[in-house]
Protein backbone atom coordinates (compact mmCIF):
# COMPACT_ATOMS: atom_id res chain seq x y z
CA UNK A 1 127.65 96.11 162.46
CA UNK A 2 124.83 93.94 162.09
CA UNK A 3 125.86 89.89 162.35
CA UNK A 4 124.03 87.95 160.01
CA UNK A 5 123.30 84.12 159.98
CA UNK A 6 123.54 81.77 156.84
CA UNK A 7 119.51 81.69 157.08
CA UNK A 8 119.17 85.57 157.05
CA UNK A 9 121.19 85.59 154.34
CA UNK A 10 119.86 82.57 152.49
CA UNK A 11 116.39 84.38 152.93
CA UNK A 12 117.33 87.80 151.63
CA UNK A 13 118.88 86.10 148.48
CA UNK A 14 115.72 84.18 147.64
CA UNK A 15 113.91 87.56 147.75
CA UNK A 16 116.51 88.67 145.44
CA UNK A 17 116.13 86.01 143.20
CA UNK A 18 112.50 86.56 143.12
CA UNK A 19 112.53 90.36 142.31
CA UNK A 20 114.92 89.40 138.98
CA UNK A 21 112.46 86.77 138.14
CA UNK A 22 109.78 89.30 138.35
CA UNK A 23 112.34 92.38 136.55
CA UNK A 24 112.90 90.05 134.04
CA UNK A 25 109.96 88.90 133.21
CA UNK A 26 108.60 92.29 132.65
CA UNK A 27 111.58 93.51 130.12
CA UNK A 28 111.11 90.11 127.65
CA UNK A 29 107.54 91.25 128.02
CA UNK A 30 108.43 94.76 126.77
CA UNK A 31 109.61 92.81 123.47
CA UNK A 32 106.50 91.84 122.54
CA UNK A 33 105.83 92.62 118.83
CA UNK A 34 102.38 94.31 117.75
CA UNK A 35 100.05 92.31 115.98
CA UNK A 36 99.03 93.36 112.25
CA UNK A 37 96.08 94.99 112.57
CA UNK A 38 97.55 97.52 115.26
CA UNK A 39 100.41 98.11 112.77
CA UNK A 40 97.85 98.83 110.04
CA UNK A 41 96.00 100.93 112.20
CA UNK A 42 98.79 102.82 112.93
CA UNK A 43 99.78 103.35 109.44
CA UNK A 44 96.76 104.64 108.29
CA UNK A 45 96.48 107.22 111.28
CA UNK A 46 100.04 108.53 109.79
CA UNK A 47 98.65 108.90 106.48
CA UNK A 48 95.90 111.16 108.14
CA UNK A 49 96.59 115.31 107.33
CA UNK A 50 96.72 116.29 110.63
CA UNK A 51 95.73 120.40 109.29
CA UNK A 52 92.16 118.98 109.21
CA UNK A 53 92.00 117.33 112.90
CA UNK A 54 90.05 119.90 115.04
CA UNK A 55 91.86 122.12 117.41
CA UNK A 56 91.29 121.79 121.52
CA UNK A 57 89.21 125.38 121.28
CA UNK A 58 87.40 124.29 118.63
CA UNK A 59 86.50 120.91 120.47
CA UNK A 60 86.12 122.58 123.66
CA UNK A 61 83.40 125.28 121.79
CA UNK A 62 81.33 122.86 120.62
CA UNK A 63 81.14 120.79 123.87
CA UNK A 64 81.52 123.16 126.65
């Protein structure tokens, strides 16, 4: 086994500290609320009768 000094490990728990800084700044940014004209847009889009949308043959028809 490996002998470690109070520096080695000193420096491997400031990485770790950094990496949880980092983890956790990404998951309170994953809380981030949408504003209300995102929300609107998606609302409307859910009202939208999805029988008319076109269907991928018929898109790739008139583009291919």
């Amino acid at each position: 086994m490996e002998n470690a000094t109070l520096n080695d490990v000193n420096k491997t728990l400031i990485i770790l500290k950094k990496e949880m800084e980092y983890i956790k700044r990404m998951l309170e940014e994953g809380n981030l609320e949408l504003e209300e004209n995102v929300k609107e847009a998606v609302s409307e889009s859910r009202k939208r009768d999805y029988r008319k949308f076109k269907t991928q043959e018929q898109i790739e028809q008139e583009f291919l």
